[in-house]
N, C-alpha and C. Protein backbone atom coordinates (compact mmCIF):
# COMPACT_ATOMS: atom_id res chain seq x y z
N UNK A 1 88.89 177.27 108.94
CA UNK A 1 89.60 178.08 109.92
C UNK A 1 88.66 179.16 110.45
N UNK A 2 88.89 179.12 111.55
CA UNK A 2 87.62 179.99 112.38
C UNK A 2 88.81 181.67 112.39
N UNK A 3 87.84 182.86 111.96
CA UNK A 3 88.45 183.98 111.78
C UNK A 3 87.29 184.81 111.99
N UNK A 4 87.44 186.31 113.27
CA UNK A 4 86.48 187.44 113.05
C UNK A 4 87.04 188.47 112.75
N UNK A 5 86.32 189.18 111.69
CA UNK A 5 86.55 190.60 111.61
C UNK A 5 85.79 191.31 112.37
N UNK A 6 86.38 192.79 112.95
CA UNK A 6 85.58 193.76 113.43
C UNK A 6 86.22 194.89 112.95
N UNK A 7 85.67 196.28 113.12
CA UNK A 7 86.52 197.18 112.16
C UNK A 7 87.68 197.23 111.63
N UNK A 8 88.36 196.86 113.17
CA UNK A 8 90.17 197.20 113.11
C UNK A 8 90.58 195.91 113.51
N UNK A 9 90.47 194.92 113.49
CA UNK A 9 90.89 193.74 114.02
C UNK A 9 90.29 192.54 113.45
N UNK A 10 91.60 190.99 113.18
CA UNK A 10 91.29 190.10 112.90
C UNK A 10 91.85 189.47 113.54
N UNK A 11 90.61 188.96 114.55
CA UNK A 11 90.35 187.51 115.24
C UNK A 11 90.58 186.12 114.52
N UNK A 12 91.91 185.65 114.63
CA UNK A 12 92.12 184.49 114.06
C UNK A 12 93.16 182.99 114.81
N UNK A 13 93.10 182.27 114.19
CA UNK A 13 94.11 181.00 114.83
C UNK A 13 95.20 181.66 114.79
N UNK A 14 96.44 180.92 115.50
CA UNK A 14 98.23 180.68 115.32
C UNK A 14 98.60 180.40 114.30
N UNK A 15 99.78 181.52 114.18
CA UNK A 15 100.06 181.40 112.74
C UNK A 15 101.85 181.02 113.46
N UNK A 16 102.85 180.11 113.12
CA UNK A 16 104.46 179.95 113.60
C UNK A 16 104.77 181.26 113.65
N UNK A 17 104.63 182.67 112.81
CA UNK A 17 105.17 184.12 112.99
C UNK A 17 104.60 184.20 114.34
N UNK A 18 103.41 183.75 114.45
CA UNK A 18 102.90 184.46 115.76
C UNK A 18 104.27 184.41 116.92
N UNK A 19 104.93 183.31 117.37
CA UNK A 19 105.87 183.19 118.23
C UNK A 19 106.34 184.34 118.71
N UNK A 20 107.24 185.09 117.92
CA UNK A 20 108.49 185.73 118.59
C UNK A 20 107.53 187.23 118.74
N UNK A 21 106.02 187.92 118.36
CA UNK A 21 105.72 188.89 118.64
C UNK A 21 105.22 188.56 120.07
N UNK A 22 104.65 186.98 120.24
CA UNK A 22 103.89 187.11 121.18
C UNK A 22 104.54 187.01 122.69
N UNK A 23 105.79 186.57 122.16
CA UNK A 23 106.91 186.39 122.92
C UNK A 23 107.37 188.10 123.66
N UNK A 24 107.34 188.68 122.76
CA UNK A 24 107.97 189.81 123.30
C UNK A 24 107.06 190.45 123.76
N UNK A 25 105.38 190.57 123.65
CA UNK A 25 104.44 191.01 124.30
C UNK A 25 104.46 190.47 125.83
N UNK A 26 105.01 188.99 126.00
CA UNK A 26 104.67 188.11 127.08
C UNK A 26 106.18 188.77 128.11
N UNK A 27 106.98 189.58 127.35
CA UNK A 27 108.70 189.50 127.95
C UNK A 27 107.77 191.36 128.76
N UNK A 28 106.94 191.88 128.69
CA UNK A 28 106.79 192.83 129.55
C UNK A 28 106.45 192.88 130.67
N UNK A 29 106.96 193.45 131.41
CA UNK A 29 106.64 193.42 132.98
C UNK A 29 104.92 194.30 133.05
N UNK A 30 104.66 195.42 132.25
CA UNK A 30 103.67 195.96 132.95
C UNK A 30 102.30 195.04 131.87
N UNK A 31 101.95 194.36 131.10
CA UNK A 31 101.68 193.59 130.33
C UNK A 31 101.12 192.44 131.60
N UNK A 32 102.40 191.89 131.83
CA UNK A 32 102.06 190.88 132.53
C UNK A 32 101.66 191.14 134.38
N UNK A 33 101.80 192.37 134.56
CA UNK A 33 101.39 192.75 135.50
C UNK A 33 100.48 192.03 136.54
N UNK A 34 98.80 191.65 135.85
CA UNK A 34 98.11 191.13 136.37
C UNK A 34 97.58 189.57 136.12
N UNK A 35 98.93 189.14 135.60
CA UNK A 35 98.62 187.36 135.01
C UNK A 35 99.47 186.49 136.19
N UNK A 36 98.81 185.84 136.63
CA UNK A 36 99.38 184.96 137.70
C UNK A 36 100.08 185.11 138.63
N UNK A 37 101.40 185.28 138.40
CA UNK A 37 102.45 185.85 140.04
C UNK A 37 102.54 187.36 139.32
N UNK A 38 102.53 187.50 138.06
CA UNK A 38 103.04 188.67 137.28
C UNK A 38 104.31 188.68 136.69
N UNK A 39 104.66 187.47 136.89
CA UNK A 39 106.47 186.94 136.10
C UNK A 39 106.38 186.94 134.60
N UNK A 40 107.26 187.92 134.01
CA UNK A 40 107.31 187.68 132.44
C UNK A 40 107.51 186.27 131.90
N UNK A 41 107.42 185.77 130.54
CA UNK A 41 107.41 184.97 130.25
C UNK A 41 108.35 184.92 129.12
N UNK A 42 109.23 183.29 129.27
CA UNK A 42 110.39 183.40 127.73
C UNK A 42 109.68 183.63 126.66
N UNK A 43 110.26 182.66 125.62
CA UNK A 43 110.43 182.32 124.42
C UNK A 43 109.50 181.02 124.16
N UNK A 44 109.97 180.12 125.03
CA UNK A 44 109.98 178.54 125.18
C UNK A 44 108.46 178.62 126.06
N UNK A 45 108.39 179.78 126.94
CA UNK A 45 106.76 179.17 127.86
C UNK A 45 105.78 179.90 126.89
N UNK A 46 106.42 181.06 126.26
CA UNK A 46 105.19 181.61 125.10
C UNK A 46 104.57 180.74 123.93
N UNK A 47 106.21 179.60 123.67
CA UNK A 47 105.48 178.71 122.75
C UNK A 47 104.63 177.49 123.29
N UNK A 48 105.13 177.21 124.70
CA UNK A 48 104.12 176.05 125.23
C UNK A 48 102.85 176.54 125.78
N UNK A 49 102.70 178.07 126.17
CA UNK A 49 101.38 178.94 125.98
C UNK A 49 100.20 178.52 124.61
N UNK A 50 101.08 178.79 123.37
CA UNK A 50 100.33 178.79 121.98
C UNK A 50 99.94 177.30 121.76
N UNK A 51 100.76 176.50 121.94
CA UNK A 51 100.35 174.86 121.71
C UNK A 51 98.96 174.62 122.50
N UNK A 52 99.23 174.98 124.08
CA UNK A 52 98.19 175.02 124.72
C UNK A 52 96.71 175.25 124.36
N UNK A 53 97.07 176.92 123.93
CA UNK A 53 95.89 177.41 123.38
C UNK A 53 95.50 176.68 121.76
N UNK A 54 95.96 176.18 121.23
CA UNK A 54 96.06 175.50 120.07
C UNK A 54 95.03 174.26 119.99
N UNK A 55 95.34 173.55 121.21
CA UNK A 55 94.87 172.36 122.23
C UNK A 55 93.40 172.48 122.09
N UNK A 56 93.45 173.61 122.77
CA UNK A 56 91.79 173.67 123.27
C UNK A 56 90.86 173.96 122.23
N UNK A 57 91.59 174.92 121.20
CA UNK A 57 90.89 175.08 119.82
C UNK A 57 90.36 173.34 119.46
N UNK A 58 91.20 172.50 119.53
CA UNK A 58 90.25 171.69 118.72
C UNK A 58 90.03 170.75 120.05
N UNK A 59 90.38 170.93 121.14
CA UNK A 59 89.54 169.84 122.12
C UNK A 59 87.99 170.48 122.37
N UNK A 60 87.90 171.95 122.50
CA UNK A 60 86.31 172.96 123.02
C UNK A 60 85.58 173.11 121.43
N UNK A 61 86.45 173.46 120.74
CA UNK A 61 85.62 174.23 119.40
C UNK A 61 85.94 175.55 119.71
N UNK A 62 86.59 176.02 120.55
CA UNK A 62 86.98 177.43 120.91
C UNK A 62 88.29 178.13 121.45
N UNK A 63 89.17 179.20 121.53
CA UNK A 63 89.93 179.21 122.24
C UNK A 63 90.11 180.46 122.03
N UNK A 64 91.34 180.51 122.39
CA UNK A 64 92.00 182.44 122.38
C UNK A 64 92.55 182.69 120.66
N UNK A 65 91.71 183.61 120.51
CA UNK A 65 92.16 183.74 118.94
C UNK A 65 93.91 184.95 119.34
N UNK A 66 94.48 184.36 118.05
CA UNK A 66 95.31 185.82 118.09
C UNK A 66 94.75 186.89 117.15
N UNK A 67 95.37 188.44 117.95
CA UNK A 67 94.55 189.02 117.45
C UNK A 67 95.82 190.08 116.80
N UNK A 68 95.09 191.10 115.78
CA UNK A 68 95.97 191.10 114.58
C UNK A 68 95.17 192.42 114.71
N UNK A 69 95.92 193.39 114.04
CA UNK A 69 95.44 194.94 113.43
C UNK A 69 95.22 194.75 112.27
N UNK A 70 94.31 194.95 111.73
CA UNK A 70 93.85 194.64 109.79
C UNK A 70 94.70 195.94 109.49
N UNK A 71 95.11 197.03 109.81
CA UNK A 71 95.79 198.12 109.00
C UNK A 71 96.98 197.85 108.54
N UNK A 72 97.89 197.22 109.68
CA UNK A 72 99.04 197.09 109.82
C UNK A 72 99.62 195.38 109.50
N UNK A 73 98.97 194.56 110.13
CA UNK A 73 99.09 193.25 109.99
C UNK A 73 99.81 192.79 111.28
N UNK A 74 100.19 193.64 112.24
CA UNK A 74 100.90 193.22 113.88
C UNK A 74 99.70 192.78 114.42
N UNK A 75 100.54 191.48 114.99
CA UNK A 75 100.40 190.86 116.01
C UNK A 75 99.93 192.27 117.35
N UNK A 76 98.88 192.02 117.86
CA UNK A 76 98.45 193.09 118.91
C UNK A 76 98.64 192.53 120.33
N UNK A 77 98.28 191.20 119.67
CA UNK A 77 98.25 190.17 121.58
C UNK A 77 96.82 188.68 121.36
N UNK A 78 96.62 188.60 121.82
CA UNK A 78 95.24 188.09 121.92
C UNK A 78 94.17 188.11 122.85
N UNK A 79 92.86 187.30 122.63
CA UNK A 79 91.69 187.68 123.17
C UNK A 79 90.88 186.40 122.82
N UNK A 80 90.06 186.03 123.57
CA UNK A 80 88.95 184.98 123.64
C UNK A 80 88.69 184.16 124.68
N UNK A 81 88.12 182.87 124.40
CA UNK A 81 87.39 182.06 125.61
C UNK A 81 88.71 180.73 125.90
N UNK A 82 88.32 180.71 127.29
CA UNK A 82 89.07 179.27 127.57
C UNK A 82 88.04 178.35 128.68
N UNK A 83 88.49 177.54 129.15
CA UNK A 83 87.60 177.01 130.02
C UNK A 83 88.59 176.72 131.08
N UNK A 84 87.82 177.72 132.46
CA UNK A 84 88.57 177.69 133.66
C UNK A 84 89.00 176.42 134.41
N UNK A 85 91.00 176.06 134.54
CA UNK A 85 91.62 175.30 134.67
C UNK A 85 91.89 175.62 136.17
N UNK A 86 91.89 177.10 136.84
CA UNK A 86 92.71 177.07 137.90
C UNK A 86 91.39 177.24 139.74
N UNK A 87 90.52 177.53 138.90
CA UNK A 87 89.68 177.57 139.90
C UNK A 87 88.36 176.69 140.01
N UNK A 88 89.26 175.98 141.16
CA UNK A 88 88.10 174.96 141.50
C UNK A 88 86.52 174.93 141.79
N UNK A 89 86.07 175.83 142.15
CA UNK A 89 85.01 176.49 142.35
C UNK A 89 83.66 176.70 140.93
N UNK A 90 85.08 176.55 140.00
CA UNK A 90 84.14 177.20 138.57
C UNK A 90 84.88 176.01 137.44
N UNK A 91 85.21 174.63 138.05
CA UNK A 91 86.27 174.40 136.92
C UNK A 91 85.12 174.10 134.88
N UNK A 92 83.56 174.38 135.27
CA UNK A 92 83.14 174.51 134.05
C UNK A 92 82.48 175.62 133.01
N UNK A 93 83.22 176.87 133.99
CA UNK A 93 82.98 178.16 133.87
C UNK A 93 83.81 178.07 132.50
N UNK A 94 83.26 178.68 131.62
CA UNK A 94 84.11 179.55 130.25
C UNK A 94 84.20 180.71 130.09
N UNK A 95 85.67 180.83 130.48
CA UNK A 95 86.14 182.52 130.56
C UNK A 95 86.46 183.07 129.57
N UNK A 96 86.00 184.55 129.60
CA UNK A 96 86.72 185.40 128.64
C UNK A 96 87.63 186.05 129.08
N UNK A 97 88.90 185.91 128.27
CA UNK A 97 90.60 187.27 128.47
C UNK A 97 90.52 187.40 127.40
N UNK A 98 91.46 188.41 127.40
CA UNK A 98 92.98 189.22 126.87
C UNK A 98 93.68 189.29 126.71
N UNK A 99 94.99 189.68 125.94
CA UNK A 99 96.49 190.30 126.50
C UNK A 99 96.81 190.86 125.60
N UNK A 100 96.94 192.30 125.66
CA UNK A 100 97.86 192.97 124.41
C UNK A 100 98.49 193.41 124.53
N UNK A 101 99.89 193.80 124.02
CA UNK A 101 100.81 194.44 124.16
C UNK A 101 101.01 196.14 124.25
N UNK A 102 101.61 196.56 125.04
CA UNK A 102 101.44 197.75 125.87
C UNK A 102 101.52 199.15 124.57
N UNK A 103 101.72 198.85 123.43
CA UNK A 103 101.44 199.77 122.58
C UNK A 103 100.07 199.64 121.94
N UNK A 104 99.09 198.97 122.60
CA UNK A 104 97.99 198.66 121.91
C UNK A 104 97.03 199.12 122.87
N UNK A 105 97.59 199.40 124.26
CA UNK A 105 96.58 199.99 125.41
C UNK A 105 96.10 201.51 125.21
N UNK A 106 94.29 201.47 125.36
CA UNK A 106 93.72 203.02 125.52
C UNK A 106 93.14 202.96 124.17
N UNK A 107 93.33 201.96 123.07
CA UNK A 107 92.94 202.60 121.97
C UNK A 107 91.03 201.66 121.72
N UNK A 108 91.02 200.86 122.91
CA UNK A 108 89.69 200.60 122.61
C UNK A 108 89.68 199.04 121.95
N UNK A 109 90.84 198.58 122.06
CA UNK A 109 91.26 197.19 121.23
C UNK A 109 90.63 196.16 121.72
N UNK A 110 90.91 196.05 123.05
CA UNK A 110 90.68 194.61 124.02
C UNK A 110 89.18 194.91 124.35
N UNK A 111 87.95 195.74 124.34
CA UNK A 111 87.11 195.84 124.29
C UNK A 111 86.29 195.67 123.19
N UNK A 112 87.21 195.70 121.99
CA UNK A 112 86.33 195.91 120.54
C UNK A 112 86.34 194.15 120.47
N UNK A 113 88.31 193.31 120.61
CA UNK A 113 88.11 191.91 120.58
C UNK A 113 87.44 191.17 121.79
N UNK A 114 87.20 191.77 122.72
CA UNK A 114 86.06 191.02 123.67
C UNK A 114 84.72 190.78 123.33
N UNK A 115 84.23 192.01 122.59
CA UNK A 115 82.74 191.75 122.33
C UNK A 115 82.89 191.24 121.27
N UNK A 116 83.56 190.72 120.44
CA UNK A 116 83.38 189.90 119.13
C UNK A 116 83.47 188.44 119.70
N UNK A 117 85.34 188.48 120.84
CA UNK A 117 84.47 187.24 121.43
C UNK A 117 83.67 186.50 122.09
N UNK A 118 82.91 187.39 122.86
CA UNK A 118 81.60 187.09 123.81
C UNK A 118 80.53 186.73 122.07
N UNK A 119 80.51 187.32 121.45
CA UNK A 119 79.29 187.17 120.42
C UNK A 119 79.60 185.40 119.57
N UNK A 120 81.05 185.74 119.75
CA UNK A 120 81.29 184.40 119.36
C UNK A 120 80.85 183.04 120.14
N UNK A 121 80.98 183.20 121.26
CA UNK A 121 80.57 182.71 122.30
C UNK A 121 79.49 182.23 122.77
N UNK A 122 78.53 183.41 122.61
CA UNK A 122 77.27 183.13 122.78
C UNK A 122 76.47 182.91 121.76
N UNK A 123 76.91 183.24 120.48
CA UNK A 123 76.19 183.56 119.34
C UNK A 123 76.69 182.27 118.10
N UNK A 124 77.68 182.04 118.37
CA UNK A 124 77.94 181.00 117.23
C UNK A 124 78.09 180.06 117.63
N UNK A 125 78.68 179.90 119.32
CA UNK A 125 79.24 178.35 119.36
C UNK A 125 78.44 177.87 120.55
N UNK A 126 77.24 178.74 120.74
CA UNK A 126 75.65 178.34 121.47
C UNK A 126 76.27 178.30 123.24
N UNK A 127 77.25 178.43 123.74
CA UNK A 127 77.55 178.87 124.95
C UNK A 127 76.38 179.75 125.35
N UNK A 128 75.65 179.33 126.34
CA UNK A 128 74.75 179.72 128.06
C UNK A 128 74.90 180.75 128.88
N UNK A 129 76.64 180.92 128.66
CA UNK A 129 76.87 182.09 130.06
C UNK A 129 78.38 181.74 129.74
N UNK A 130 78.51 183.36 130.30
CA UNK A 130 80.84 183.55 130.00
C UNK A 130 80.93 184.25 130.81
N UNK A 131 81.86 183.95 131.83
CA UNK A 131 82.43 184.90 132.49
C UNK A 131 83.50 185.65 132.32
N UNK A 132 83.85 186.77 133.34
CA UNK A 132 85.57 187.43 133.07
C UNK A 132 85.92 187.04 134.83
N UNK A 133 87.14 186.85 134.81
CA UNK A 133 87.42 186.82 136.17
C UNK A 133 88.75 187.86 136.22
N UNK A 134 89.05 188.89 136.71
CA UNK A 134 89.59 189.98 137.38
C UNK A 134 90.08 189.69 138.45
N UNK A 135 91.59 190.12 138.55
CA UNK A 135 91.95 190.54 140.15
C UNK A 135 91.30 191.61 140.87
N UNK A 136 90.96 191.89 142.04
CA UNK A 136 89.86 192.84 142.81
C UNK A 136 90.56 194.03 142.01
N UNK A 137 91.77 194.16 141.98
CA UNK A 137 92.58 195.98 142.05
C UNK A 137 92.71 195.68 140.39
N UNK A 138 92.71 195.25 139.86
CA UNK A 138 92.41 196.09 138.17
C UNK A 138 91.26 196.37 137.55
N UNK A 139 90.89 197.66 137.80
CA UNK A 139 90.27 198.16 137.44
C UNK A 139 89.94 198.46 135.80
N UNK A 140 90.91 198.49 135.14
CA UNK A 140 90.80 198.53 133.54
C UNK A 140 90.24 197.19 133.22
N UNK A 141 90.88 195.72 133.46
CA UNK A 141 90.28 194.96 132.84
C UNK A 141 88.75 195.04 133.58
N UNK A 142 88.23 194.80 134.32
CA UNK A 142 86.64 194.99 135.21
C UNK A 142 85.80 195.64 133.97
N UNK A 143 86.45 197.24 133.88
CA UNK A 143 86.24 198.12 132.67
C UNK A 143 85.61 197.25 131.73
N UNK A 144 86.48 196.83 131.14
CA UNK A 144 85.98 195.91 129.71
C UNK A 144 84.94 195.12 130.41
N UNK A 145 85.11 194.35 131.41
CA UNK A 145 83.81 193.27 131.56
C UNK A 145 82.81 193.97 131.43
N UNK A 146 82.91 195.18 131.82
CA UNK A 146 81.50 196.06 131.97
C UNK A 146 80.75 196.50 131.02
N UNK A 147 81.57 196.72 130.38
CA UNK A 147 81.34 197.82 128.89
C UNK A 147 80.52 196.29 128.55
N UNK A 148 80.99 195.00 128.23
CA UNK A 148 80.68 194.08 127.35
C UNK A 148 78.90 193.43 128.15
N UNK A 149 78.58 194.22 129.45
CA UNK A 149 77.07 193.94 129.80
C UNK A 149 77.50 192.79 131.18
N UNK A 150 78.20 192.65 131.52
CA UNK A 150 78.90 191.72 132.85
C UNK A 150 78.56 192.15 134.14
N UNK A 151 78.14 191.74 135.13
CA UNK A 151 78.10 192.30 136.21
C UNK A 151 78.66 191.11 137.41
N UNK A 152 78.94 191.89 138.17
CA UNK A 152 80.06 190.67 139.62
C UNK A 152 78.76 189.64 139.79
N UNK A 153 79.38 188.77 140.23
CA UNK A 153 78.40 187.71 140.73
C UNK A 153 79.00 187.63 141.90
N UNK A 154 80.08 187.56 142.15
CA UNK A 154 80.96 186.97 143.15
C UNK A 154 82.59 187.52 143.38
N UNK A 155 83.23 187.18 144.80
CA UNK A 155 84.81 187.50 145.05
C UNK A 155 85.17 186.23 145.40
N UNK A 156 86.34 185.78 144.98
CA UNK A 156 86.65 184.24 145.42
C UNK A 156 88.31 184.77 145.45
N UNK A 157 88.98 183.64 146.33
CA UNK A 157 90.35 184.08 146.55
C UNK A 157 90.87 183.34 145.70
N UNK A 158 92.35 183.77 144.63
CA UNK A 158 93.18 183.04 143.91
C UNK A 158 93.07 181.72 144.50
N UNK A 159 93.45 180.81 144.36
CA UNK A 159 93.72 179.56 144.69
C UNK A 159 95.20 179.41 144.95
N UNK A 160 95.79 179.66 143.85
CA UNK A 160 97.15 179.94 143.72
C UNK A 160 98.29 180.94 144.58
N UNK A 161 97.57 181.93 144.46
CA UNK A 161 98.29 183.39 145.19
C UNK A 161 97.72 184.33 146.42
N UNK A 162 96.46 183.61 146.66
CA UNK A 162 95.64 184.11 148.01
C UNK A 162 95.10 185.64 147.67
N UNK A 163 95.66 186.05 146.13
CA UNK A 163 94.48 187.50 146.25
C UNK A 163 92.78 187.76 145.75
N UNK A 164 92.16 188.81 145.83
CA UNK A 164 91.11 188.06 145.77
C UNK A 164 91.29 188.67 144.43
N UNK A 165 89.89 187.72 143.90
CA UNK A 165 89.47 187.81 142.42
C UNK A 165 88.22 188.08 142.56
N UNK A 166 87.44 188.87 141.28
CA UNK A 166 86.09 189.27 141.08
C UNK A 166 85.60 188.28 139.53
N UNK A 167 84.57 187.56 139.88
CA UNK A 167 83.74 186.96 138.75
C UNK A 167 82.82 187.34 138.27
N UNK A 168 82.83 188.19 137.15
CA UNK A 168 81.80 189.09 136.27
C UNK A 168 80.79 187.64 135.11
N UNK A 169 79.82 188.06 134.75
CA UNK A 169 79.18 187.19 133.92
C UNK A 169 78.20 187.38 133.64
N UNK A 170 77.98 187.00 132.73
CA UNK A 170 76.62 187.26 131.23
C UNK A 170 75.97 186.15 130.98
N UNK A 171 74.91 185.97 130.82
CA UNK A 171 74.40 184.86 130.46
C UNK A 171 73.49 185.71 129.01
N UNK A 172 73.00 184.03 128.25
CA UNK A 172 72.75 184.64 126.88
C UNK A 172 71.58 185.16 126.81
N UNK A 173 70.26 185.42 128.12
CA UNK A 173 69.36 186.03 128.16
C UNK A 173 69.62 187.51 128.44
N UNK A 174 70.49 187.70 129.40
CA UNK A 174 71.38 188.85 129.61
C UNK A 174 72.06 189.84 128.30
N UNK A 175 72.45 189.02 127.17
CA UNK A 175 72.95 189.69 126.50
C UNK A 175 72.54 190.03 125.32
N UNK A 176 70.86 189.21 125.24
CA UNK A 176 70.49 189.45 124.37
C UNK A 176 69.52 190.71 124.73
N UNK A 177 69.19 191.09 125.63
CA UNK A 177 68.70 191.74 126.20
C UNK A 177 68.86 193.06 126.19
């Protein structure tokens, strides 16, 4: 079982508890703010979310770990790599996200599990280059791409929703650097 520690956080697989926290992280409006149309999500699409991400764990060797507070043992949200499904342009780009739940914002979380999973990324599972892809107007997530050594390459329009998006990216000369 693939698992990272970093100070305050354990990067790990789906656990069945995971469901109903991640569920109620997914049931926030300002949470989901900047994910697709921005429509909260049930019960039933949070669990066909996790299968998903489940999927790719053993189709890539990689996926979105859930991510966990080592103090407490809550579910925070998750964080890691997927390989871009919605944009044609990049469909062999491997992205890095997020999502944590709105009591977990400001404290430095989604930046601490980004760079564990970029290292994972580049460092264990021999990945070339990761991108983040951002809507133009959020500025916090960009934030994190930045902090983690990312810089724009490019603006491409949703495919889906016509707004634009910004493609940040690292390659592993870049980050070793």
């Amino acid at each position: 079982m693939t698992e990272i520690l970093t100070p305050r956080l354990l990067l790990r697989r789906w656990h069945d508890d995971d469901l109903a926290p991640m569920a109620e992280i997914h049931a926030n409006p300002a949470v989901m703010r900047w994910v697709g149309d921005g429509s909260v999500r049930d019960l039933e699409q949070t669990a066909q979310d996790i299968e998903r991400w489940e999927e790719e764990w053993d189709d890539e060797g990689f996926g979105l770990f859930a991510v966990e507070l080592l103090g407490s043992g809550e579910l925070a949200g998750f964080a890691g790599l997927t390989v871009s499904a919605f944009r044609p342009d990049a469909l062999a780009d491997v992205e890095i996200g997020w999502r944590l739940g709105r009591p977990y914002w400001g404290q430095g979380y989604a930046s601490e599990a980004a760079h564990a999973a970029l290292e994972f990324a580049l460092e264990d599972r021999g990945l070339d280059r990761v991108v983040g892809v951002v809507r133009a107007d959020d500025a916090g997530s960009e934030n994190v791409l930045q902090k983690l050594g990312m810089t724009p390459e490019q603006e491409v329009a949703d495919p889906r929703h016509g707004w634009p998006l910004r493609v940040l990216g690292i390659d592993l000369t870049e980050y070793r650097g």
